[in-house]
C-alpha atoms as a PDB file:
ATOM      1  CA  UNK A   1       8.428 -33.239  -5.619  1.00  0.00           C
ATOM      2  CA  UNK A   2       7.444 -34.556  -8.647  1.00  0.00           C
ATOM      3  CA  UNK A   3       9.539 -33.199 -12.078  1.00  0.00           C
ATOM      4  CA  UNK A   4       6.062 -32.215 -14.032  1.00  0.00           C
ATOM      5  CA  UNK A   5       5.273 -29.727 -11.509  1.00  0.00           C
ATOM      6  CA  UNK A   6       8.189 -27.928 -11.834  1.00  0.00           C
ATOM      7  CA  UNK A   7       7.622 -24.442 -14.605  1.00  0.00           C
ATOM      8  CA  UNK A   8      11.051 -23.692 -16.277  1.00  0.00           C
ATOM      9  CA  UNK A   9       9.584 -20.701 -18.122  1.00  0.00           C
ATOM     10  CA  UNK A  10       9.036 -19.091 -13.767  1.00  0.00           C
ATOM     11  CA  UNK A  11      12.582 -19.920 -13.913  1.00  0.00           C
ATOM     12  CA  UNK A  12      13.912 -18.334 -16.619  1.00  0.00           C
ATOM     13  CA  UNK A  13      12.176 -15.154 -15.753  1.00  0.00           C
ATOM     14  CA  UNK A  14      13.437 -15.454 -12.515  1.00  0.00           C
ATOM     15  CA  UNK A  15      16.859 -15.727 -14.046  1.00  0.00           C
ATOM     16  CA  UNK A  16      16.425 -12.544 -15.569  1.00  0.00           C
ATOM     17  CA  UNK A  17      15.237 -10.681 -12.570  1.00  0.00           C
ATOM     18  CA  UNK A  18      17.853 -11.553 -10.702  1.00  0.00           C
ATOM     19  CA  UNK A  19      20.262 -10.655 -13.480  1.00  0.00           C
ATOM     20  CA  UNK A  20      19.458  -6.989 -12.431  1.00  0.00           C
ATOM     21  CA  UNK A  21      21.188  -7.443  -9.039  1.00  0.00           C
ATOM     22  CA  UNK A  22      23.195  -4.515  -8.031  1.00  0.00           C
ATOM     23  CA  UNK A  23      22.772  -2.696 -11.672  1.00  0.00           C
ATOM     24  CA  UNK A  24      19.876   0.111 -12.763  1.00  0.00           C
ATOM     25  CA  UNK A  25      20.154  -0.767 -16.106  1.00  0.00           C
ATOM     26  CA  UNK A  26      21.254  -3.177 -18.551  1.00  0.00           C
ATOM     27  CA  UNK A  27      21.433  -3.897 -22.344  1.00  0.00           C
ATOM     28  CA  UNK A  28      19.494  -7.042 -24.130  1.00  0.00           C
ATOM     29  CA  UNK A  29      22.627  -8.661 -24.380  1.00  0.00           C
ATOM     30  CA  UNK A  30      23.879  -8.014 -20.637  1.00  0.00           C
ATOM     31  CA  UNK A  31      20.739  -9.291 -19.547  1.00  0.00           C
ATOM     32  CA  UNK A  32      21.101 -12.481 -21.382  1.00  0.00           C
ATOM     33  CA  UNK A  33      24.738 -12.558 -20.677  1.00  0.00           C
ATOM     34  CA  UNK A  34      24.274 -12.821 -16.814  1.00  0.00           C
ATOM     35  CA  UNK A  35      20.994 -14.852 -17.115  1.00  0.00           C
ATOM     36  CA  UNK A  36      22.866 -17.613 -19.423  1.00  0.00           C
ATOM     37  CA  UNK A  37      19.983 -17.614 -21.560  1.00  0.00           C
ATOM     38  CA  UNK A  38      19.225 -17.008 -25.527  1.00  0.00           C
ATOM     39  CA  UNK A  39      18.574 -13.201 -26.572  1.00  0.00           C
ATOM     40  CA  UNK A  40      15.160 -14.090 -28.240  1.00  0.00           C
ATOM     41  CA  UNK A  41      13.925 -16.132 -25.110  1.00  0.00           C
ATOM     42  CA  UNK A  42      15.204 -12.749 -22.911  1.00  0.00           C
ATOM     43  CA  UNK A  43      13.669 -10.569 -24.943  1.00  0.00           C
ATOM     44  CA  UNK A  44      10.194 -11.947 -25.046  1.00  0.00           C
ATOM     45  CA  UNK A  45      10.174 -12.459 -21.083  1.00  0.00           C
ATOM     46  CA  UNK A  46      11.541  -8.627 -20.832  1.00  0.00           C
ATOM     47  CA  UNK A  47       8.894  -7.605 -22.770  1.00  0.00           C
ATOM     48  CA  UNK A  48       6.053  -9.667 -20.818  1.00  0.00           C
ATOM     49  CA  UNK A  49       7.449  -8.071 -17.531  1.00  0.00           C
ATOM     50  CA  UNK A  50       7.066  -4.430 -19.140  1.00  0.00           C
ATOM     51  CA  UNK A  51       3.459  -4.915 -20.212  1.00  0.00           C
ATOM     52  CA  UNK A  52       2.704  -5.912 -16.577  1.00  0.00           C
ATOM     53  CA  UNK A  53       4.673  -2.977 -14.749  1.00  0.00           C
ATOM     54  CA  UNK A  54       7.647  -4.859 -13.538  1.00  0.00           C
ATOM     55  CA  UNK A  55      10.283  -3.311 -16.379  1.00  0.00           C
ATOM     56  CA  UNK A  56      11.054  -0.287 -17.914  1.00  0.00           C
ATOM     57  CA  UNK A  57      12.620   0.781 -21.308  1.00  0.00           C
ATOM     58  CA  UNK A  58      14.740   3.537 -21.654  1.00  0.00           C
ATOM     59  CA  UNK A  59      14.630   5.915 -24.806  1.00  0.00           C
ATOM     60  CA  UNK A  60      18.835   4.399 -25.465  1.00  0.00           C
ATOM     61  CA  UNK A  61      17.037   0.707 -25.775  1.00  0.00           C
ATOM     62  CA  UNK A  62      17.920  -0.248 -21.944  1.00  0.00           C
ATOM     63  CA  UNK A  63      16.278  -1.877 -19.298  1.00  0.00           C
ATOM     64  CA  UNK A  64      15.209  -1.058 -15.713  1.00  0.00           C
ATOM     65  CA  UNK A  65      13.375  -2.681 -12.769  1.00  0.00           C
ATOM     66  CA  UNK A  66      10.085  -0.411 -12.000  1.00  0.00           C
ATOM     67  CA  UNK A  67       9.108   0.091  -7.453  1.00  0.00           C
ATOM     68  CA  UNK A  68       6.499  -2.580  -8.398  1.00  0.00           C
ATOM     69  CA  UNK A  69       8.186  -5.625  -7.767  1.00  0.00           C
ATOM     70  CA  UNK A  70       9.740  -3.781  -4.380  1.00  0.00           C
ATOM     71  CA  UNK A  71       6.170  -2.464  -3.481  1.00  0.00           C
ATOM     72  CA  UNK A  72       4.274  -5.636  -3.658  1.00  0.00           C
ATOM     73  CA  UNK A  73       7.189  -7.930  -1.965  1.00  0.00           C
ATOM     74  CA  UNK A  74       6.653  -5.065   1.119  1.00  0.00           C
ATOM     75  CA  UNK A  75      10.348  -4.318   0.622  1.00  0.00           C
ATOM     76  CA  UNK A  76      11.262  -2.936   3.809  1.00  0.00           C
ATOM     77  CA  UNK A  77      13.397  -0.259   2.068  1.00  0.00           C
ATOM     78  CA  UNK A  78      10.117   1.217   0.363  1.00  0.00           C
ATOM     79  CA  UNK A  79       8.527   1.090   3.881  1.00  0.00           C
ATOM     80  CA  UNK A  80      11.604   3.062   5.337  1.00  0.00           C
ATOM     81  CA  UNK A  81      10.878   5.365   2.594  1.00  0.00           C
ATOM     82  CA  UNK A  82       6.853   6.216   3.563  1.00  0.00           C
ATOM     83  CA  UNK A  83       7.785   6.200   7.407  1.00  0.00           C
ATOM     84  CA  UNK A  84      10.579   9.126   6.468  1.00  0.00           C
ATOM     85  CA  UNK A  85       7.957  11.177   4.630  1.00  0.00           C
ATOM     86  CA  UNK A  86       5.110  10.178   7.361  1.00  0.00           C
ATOM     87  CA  UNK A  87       6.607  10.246  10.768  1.00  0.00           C
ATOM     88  CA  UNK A  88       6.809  14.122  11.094  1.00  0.00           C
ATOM     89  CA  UNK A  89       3.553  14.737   9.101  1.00  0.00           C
ATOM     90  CA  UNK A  90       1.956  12.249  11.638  1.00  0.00           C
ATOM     91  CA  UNK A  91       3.330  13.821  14.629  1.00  0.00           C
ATOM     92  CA  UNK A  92       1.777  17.233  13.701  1.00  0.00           C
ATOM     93  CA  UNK A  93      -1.510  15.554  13.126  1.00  0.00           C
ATOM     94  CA  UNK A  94      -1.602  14.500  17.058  1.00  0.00           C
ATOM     95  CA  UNK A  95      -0.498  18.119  17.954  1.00  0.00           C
ATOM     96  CA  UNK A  96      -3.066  18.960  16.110  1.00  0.00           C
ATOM     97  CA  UNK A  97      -5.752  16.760  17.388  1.00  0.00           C
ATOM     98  CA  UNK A  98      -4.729  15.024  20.659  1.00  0.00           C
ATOM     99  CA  UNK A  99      -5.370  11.582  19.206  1.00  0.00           C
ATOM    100  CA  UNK A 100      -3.798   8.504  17.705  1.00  0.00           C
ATOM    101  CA  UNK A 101      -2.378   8.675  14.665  1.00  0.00           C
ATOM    102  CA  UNK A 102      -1.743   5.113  12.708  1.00  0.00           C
ATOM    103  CA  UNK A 103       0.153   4.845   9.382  1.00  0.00           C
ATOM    104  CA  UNK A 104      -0.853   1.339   7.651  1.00  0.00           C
ATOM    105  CA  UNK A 105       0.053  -0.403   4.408  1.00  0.00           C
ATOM    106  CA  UNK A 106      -1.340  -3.580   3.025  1.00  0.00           C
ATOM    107  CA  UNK A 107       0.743  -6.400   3.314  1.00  0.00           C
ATOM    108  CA  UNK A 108      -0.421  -9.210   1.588  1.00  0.00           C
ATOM    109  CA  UNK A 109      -3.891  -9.613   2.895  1.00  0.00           C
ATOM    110  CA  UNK A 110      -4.131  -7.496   5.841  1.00  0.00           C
ATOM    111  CA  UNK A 111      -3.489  -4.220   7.169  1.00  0.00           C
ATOM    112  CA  UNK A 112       0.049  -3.875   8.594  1.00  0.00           C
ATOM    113  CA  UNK A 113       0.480  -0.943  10.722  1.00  0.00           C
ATOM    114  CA  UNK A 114       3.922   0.946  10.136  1.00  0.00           C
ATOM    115  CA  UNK A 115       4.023   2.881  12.624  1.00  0.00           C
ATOM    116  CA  UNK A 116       1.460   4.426  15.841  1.00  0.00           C
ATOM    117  CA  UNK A 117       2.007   8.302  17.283  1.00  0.00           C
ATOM    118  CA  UNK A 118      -0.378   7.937  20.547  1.00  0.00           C
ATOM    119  CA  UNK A 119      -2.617  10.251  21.506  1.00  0.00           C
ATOM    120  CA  UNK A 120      -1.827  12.112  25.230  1.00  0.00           C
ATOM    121  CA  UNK A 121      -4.986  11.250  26.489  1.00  0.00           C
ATOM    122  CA  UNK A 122      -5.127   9.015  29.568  1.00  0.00           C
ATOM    123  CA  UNK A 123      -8.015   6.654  27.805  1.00  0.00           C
ATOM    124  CA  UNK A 124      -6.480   6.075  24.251  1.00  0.00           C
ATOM    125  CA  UNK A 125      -6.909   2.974  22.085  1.00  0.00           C
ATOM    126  CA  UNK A 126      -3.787   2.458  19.980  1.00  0.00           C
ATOM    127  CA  UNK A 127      -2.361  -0.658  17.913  1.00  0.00           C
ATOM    128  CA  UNK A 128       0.717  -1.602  18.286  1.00  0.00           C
ATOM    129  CA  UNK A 129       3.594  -1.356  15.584  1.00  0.00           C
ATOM    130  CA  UNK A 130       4.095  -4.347  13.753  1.00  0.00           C
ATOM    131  CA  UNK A 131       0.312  -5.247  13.957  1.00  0.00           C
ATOM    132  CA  UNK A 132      -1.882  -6.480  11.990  1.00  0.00           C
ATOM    133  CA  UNK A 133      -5.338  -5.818  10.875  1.00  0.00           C
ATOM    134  CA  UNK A 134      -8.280  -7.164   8.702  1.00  0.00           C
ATOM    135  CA  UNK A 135      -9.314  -4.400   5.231  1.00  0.00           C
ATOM    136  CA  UNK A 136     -12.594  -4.514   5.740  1.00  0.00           C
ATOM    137  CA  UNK A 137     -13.589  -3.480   9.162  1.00  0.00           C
ATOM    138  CA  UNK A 138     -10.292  -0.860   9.496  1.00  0.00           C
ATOM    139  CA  UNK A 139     -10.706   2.731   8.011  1.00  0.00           C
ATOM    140  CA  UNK A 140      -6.985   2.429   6.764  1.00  0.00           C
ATOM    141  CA  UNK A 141      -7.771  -0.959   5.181  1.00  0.00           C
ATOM    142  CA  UNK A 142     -10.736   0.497   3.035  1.00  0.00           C
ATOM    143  CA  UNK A 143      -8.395   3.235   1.955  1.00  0.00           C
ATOM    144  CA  UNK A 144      -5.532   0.935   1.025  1.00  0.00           C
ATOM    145  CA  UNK A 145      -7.936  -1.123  -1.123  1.00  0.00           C
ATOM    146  CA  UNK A 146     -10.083   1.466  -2.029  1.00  0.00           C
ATOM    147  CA  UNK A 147      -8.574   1.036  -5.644  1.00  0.00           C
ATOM    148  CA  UNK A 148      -7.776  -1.775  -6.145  1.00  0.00           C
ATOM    149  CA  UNK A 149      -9.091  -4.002  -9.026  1.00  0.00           C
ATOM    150  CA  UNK A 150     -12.423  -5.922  -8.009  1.00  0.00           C
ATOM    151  CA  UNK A 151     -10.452  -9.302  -8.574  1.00  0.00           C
ATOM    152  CA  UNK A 152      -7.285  -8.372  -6.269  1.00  0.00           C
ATOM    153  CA  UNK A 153      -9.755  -7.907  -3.398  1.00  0.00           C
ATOM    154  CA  UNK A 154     -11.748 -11.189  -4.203  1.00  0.00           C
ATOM    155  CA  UNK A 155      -8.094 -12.825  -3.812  1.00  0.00           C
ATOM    156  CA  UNK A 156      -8.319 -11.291  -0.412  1.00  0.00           C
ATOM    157  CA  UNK A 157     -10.756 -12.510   1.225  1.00  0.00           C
ATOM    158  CA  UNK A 158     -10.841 -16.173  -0.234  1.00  0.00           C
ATOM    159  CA  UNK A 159      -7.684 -15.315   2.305  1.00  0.00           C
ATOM    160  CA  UNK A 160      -8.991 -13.376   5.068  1.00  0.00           C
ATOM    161  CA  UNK A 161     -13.291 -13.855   4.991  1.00  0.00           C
ATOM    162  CA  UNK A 162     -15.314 -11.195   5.877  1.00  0.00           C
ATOM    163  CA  UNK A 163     -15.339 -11.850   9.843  1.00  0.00           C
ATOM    164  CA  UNK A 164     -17.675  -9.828  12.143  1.00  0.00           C
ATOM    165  CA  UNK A 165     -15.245  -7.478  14.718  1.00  0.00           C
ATOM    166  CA  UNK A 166     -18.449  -5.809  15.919  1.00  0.00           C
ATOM    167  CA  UNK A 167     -21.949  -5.761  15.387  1.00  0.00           C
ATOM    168  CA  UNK A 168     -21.470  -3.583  12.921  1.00  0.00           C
ATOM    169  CA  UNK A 169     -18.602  -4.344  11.132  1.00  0.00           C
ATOM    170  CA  UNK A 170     -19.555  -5.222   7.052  1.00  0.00           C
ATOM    171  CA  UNK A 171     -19.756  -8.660   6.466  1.00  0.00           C
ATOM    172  CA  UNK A 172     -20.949  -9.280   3.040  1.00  0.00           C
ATOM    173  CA  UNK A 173     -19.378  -8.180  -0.420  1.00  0.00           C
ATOM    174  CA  UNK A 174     -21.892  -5.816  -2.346  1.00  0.00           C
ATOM    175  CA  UNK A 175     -22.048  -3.937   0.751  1.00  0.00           C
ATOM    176  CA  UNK A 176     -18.304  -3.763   1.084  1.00  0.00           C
ATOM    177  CA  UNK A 177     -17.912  -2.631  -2.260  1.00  0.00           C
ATOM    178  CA  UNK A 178     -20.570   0.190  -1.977  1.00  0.00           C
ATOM    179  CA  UNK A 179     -18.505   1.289   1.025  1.00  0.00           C
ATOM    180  CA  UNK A 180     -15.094   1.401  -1.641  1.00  0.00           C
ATOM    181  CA  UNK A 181     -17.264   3.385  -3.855  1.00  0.00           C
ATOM    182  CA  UNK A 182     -17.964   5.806  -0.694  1.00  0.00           C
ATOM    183  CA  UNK A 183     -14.499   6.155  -0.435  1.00  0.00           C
ATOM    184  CA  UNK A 184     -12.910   6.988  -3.445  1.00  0.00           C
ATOM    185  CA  UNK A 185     -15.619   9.375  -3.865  1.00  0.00           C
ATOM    186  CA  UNK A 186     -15.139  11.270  -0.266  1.00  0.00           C
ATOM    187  CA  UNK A 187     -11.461  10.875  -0.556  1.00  0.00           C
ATOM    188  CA  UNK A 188     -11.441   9.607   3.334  1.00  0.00           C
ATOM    189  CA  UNK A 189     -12.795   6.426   4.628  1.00  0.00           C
ATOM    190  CA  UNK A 190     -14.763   5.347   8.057  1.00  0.00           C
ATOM    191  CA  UNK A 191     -14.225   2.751  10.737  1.00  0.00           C
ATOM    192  CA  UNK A 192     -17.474   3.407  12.801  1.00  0.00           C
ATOM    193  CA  UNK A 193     -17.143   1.178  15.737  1.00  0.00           C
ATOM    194  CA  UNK A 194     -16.624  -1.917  13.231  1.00  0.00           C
ATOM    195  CA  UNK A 195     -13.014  -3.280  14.704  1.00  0.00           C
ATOM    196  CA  UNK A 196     -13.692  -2.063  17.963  1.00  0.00           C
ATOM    197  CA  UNK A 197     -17.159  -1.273  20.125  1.00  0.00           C
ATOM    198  CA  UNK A 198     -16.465   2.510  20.796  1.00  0.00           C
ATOM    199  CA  UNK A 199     -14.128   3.544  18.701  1.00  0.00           C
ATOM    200  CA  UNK A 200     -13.915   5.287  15.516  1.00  0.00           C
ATOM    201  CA  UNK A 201     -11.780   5.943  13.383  1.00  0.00           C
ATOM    202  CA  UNK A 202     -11.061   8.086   9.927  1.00  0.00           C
ATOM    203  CA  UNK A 203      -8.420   7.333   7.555  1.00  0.00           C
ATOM    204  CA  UNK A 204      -7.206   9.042   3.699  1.00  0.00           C
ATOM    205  CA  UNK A 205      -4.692   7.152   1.555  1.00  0.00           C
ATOM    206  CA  UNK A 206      -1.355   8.166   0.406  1.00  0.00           C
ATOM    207  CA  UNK A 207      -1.216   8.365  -3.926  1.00  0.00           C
ATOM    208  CA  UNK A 208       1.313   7.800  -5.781  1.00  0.00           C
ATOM    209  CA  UNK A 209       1.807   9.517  -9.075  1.00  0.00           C
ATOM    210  CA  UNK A 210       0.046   7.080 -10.622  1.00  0.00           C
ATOM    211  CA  UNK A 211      -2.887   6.981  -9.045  1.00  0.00           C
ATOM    212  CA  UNK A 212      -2.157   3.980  -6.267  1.00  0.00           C
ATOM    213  CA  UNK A 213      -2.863   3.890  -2.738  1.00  0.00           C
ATOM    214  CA  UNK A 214       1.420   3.513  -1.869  1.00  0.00           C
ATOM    215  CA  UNK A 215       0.060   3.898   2.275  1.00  0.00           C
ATOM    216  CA  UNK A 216      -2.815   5.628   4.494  1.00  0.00           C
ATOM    217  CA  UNK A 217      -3.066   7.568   7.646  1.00  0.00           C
ATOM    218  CA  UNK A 218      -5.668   7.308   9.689  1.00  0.00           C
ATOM    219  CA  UNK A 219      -6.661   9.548  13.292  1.00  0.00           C
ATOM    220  CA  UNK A 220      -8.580   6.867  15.705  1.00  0.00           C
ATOM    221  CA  UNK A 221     -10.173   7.555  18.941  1.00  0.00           C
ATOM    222  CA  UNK A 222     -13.301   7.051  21.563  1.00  0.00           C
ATOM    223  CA  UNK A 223     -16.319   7.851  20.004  1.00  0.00           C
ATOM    224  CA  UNK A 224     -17.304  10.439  22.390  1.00  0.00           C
ATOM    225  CA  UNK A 225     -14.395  12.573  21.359  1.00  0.00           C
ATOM    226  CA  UNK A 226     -14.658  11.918  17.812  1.00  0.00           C
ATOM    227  CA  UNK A 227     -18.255  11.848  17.037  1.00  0.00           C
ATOM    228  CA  UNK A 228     -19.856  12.017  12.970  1.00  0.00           C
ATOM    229  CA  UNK A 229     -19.754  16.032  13.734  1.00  0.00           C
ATOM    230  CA  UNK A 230     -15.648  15.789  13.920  1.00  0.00           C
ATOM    231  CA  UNK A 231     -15.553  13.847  10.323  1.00  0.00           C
ATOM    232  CA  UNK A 232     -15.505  16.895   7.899  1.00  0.00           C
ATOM    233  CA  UNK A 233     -12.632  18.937   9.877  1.00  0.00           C
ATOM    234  CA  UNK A 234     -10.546  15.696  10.566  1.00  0.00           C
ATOM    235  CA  UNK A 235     -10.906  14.399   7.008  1.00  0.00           C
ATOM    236  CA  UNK A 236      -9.841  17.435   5.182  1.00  0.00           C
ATOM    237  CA  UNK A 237      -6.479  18.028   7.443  1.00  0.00           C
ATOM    238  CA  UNK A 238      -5.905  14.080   7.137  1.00  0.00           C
ATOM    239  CA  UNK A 239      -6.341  14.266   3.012  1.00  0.00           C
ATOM    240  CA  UNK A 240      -4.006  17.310   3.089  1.00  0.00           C
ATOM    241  CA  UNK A 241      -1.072  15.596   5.537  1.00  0.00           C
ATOM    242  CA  UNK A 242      -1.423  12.975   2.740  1.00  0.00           C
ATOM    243  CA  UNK A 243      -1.148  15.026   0.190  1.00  0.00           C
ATOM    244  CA  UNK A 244       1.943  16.432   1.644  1.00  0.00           C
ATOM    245  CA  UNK A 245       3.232  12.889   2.544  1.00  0.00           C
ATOM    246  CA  UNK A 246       2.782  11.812  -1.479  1.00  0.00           C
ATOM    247  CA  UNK A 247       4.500  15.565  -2.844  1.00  0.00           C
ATOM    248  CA  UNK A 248       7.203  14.824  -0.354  1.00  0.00           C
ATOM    249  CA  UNK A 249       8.189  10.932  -1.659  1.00  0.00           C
ATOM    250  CA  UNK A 250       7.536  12.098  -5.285  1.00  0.00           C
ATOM    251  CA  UNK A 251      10.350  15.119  -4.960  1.00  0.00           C
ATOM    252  CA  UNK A 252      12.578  12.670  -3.408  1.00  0.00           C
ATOM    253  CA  UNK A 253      12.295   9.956  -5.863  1.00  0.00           C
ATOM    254  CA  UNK A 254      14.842  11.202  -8.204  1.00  0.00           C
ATOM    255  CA  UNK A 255      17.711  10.300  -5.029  1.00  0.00           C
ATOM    256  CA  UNK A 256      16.015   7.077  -3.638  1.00  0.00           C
ATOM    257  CA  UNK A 257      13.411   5.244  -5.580  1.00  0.00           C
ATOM    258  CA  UNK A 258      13.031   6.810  -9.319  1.00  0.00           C
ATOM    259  CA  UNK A 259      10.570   4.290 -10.220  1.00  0.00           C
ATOM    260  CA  UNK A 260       8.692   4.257  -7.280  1.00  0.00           C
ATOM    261  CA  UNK A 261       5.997   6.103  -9.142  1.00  0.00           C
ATOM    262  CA  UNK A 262       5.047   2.503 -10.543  1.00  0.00           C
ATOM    263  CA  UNK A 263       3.009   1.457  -7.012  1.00  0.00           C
ATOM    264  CA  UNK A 264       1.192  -1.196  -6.615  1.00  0.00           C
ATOM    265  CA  UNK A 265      -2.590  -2.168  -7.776  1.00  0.00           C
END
């Protein structure tokens, strides 16, 4: 590979990421210690990472690595994390209802779907965990994007187009923005047969303290048992297990991940 493509300054910050390995929190000068770099050059990248999310400074002049950079590398650990808080909440939600119960998060540019509790019904549609689905025709996909920055989802789908699932999933942009809008202003989102002929599906996301989507549940099932006239009950008990889900990580933050409150976009 040619030498001019290579970025040293991608390095160096590297080199100081990795510095934090094992530790919570380290001076200037351990940072540049283990990095084997020059104070001023540490300095300036520590303070270009905290701008942008990735670092923290203590009040005693230390440093810290935020949950971002474990939230947007889908750090397994963080996903162990939302499946504790989720699994029991999720169960109660098919007591509840007698339907399928899906907990998603976005991974990269798709829908990845944590983990399914199946509905007892004999005809039941159900993903499989492990799965993977596209943000604009799934309910939990609107939700996970719901607020993200218009240029983050643009990234998307120069990855993923808008394909047509159905004949009426959305396939063109102003429309699928309207529908984020719908959203964030219901607090729930709506798969109406869009992935699947016959099936519909209503999801509400998972906030972090500050305001990000950190997951989303979502109830799915035939359209004859969960008609337009089912979305007001089902929405409000979904936006409250959520709500329960989000109190639950945030009170247990202070023993797992104390900067998980940082989320991702």
């Amino acid at each position: 590979m040619p030498t001019n493509n290579y970025i040293s300054v991608i390095e160096k910050t590297t080199r100081v990421l990795e510095a934090f390995d094992g530790s919570q929190r380290l001076s200037l000068r351990e940072v540049a210690k283990s990095s084997h770099l020059v104070k001023s050059n540490v300095f300036r990248i520590l303070f270009t990472l905290q701008r942008l999310g990735y670092v923290e400074k203590t009040k005693k002049g230390h440093y810290e690595l935020t949950g971002r950079l474990r939230l947007i590398s889908g750090d397994p650990q963080v996903w162990a994390l939302i499946l504790e808080h989720s699994k029991p909440i999720a169960t109660a939600l098919v007591r509840c209802f007698q339907e399928t119960v899906n907990i998603g998060v976005l991974d990269g540019p798709e829908v990845s779907y944590l983990h399914i509790e199946e509905s007892p019904h004999a005809l039941r549609f159900a993903a499989l965990a492990g799965m993977r689905g596209f943000i604009h025709s799934t309910a939990l996909g609107k939700c996970l994007v719901s607020r993200l920055p218009r240029n983050e989802i643009e990234k998307i789908f120069k990855r993923r187009p808008l394909r047509a699932m159905t004949d009426r999933t959305i396939r063109d942009k102003p429309n699928f923005y309207r529908e984020l809008e719908g959203v964030i202003a219901r607090g729930y989102a709506i798969d109406n047969e869009e992935d699947s002929r016959g099936v519909r599906c209503i999801a509400a996301p998972v906030m972090s303290t500050a305001g990000r989507v950190l997951a989303a549940l979502s109830i799915s099932a035939p359209i004859t048992r969960l008609p337009a006239s089912k979305d007001r009950a089902v929405s409000k008990e979904l936006i409250n297990a959520c709500d329960k889900i989000a109190t639950s990580i945030d009170s247990s933050q202070g023993r797992t991940f104390p900067s998980i409150k940082g989320g991702y976009g």
